[in-house]
Protein backbone atom coordinates (compact mmCIF):
# COMPACT_ATOMS: atom_id res chain seq x y z
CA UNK A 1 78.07 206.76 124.11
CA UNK A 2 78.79 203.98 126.67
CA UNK A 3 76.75 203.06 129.77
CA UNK A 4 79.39 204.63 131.64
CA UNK A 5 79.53 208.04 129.36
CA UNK A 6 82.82 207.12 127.21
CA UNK A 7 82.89 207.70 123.09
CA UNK A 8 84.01 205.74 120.77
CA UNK A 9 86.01 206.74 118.49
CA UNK A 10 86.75 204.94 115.27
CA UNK A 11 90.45 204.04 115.14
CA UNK A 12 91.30 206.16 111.93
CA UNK A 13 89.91 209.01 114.26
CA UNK A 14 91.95 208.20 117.20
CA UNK A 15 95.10 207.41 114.97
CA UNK A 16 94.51 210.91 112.75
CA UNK A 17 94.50 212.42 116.29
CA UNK A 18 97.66 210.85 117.63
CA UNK A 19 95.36 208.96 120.16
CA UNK A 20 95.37 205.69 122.00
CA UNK A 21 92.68 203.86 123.14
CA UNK A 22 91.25 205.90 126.23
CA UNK A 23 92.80 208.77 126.20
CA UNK A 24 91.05 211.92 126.97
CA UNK A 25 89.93 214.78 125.18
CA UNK A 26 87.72 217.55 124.98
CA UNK A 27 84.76 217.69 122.33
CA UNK A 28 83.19 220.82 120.87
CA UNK A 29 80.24 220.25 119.17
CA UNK A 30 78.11 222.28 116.48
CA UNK A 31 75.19 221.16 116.68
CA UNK A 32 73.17 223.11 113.73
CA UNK A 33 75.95 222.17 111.77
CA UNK A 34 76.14 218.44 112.63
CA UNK A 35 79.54 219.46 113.85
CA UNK A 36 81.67 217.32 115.94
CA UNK A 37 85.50 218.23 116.88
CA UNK A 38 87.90 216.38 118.53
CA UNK A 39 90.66 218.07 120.37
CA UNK A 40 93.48 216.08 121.50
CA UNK A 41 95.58 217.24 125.25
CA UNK A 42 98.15 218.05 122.46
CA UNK A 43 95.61 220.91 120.61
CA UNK A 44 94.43 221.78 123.83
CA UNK A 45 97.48 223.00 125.15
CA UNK A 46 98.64 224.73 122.39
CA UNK A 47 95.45 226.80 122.41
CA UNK A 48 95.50 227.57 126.23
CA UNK A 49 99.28 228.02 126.82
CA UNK A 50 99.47 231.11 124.75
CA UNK A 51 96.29 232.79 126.07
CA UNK A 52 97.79 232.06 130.00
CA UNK A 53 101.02 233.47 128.77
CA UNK A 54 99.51 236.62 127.38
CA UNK A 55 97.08 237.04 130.49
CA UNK A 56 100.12 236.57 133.35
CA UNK A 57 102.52 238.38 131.30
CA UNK A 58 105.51 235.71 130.54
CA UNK A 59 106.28 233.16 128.64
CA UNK A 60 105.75 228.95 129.10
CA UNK A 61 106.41 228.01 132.14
């Protein structure tokens, strides 16, 4: 971690994850399993989209 709270990724990370340098994303970690997951806006919004959908009755807005 930075001073200012920012990870580094490694670039084969961020270019496995369709990233660019200083994008966003949201990190899940494990930490009994020395777990770390990156999720991309992409991944995010494909997990969240259908749940919202399903919730407010309809399809993607």
């Amino acid at each position: 971690m930075t001073a200012q709270g920012h990870l580094r990724l490694p670039a084969a990370v961020r270019q496995w994850c369709g990233l660019a340098a200083g994008d966003r994303v949201l990190l899940a970690a494990c930490p009994p399993e020395g777990l770390l997951v990156v999720h991309p806006p992409a991944a995010v919004d494909a997990m969240v989209v259908p749940v919202h959908a399903a919730v407010l009755g309809g399809g993607r807005p």
